[in-house]
Protein backbone atom coordinates (compact mmCIF):
# COMPACT_ATOMS: atom_id res chain seq x y z
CA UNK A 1 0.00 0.00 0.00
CA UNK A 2 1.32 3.36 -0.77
CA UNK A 3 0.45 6.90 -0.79
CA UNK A 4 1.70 10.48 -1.73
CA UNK A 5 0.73 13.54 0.06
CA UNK A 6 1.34 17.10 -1.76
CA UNK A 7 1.44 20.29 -0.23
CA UNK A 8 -1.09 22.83 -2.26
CA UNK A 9 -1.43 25.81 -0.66
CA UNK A 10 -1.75 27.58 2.26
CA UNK A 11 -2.37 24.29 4.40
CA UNK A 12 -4.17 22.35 1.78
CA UNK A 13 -3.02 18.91 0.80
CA UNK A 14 -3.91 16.69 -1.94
CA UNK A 15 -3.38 12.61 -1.67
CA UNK A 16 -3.03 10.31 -3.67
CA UNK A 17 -3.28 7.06 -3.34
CA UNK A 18 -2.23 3.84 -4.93
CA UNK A 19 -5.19 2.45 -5.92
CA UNK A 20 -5.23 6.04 -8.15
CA UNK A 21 -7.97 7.82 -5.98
CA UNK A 22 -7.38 11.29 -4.69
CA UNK A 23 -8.72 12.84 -1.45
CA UNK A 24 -8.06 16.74 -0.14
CA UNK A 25 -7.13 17.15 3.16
CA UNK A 26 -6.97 20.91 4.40
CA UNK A 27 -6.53 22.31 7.97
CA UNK A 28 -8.17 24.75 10.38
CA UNK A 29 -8.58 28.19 9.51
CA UNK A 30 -6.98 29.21 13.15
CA UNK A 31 -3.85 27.07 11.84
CA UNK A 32 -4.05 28.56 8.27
CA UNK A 33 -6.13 26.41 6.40
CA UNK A 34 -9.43 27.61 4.69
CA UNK A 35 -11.57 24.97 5.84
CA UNK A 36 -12.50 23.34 2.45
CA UNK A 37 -12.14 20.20 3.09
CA UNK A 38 -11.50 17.31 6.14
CA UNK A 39 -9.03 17.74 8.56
CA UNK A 40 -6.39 14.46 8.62
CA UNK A 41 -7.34 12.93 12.13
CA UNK A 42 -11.25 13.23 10.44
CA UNK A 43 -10.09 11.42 7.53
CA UNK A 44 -8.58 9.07 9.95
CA UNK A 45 -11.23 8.56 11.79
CA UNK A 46 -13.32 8.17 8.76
CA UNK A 47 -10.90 5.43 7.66
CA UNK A 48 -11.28 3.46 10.75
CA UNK A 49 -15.19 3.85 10.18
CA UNK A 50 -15.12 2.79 6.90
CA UNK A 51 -13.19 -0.18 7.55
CA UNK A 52 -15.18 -1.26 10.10
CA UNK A 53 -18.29 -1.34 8.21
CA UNK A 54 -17.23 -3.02 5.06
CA UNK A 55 -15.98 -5.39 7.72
CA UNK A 56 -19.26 -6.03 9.37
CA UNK A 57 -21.39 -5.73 6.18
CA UNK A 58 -19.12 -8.57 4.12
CA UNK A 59 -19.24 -11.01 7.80
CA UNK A 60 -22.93 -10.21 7.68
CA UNK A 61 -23.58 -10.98 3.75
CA UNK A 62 -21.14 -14.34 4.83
CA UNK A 63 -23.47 -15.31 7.33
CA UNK A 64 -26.28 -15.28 5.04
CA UNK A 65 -27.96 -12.39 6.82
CA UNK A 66 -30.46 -10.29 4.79
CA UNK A 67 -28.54 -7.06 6.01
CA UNK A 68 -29.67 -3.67 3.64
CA UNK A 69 -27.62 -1.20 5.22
CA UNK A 70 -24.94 -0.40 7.58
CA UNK A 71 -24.09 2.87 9.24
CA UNK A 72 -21.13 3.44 11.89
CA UNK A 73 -21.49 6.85 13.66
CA UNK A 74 -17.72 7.92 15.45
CA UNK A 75 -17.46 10.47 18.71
CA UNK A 76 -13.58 10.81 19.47
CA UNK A 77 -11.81 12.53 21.77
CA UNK A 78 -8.11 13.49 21.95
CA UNK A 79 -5.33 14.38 24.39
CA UNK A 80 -5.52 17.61 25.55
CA UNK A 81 -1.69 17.84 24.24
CA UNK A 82 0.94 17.04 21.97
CA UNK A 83 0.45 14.69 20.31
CA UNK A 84 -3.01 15.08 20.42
CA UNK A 85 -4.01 11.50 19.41
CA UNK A 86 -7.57 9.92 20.02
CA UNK A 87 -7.80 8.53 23.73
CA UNK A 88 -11.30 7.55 23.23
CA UNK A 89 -13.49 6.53 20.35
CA UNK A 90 -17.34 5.18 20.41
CA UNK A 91 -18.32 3.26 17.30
CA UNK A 92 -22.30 2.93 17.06
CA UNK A 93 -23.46 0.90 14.20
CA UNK A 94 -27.06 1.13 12.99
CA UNK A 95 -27.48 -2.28 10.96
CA UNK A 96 -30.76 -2.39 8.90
CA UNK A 97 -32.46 -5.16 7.46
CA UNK A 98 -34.67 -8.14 7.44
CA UNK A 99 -34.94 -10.79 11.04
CA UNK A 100 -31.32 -10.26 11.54
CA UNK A 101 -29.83 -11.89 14.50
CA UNK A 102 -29.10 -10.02 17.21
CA UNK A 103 -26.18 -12.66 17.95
CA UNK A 104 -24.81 -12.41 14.21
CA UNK A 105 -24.28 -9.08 13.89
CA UNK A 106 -22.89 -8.86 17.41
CA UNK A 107 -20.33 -11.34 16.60
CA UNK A 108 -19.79 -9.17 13.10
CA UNK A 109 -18.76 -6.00 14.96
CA UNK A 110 -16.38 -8.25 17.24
CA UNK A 111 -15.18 -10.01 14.49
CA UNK A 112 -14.04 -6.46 13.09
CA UNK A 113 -13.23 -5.46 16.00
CA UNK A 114 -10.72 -7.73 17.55
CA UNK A 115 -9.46 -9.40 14.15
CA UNK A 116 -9.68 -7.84 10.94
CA UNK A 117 -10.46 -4.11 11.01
CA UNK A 118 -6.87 -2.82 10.93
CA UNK A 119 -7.75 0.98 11.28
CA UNK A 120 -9.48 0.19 14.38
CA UNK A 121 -6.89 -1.66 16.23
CA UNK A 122 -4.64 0.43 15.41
CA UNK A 123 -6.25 3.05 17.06
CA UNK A 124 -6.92 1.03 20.02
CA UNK A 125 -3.26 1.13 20.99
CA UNK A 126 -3.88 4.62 22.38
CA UNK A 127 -7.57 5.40 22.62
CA UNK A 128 -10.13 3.08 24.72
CA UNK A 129 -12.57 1.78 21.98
CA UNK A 130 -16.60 1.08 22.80
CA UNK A 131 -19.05 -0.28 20.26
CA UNK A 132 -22.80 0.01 20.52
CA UNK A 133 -25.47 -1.27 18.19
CA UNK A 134 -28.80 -1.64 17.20
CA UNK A 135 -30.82 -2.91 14.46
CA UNK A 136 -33.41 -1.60 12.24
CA UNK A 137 -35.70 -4.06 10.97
CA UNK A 138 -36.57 -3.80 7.23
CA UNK A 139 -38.59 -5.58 4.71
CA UNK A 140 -36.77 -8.48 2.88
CA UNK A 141 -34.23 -7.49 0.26
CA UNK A 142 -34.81 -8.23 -3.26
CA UNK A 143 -33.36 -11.27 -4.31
CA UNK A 144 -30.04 -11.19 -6.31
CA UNK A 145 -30.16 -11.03 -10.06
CA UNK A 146 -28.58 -13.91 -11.65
């Protein structure tokens, strides 16, 4: 995995990554930046959400679980000095879909959690990590075309 990170302007930066995708990173105006786009511990956190859900949403599909929808909703906080990395992040997933069990996607998130979400325990060797959850039941999903 690789990735190149370009200085713009101001305190804008552009990456790029290897998989050829770009993302803009820019900082807060009371540290020069014009706030037009994410700040880089956002798009971190962001990562480590986005991992976790693919995660959970692939176990889920595995299990044969008629999931239609996934959400993960991050609160972080951070030391109150340098370096001011997360010391605390709560992960609450909303999973929708149809006479999902409870157990399955339980296991899911603890399945990302403790084994294959990288992002997140990564972060967990300086922040305290919780996970929540509920479901939202939903009609069944349409059946796969073939």
């Amino acid at each position: 995995m690789e990735c190149v990170v370009k200085w713009v302007d101001g305190m804008s930066f552009l990456a790029e990554t290897g998989s050829g995708h770009t993302v803009m990173m820019d900082g807060a105006p009371e540290a020069g930046g014009r706030n037009i786009a994410p700040r880089p511990m956002e798009m971190m956190l962001a990562g480590a959400g986005g991992c976790t859900a693919f995660d959970v949403v692939l176990i889920l599909k595995r299990s044969r679980q008629d999931v239609s929808g996934c959400s993960v909703s991050l609160k972080a906080d951070r030391a109150e000095t340098e370096p001011k990395v997360f010391t605390r992040i709560v992960f609450h997933y909303v999973v929708k879909g149809h006479k999902l069990k409870p157990d399955s996607v339980e296991r899911a998130i603890k399945l990302s959690a403790e084994k294959y979400c990288s992002a997140t325990i990564m972060l967990g060797k300086t922040a305290e990590i919780e996970h929540t959850w509920e479901i939202i039941e939903t009609g069944p999903s349409a059946p796969a075309a073939a």
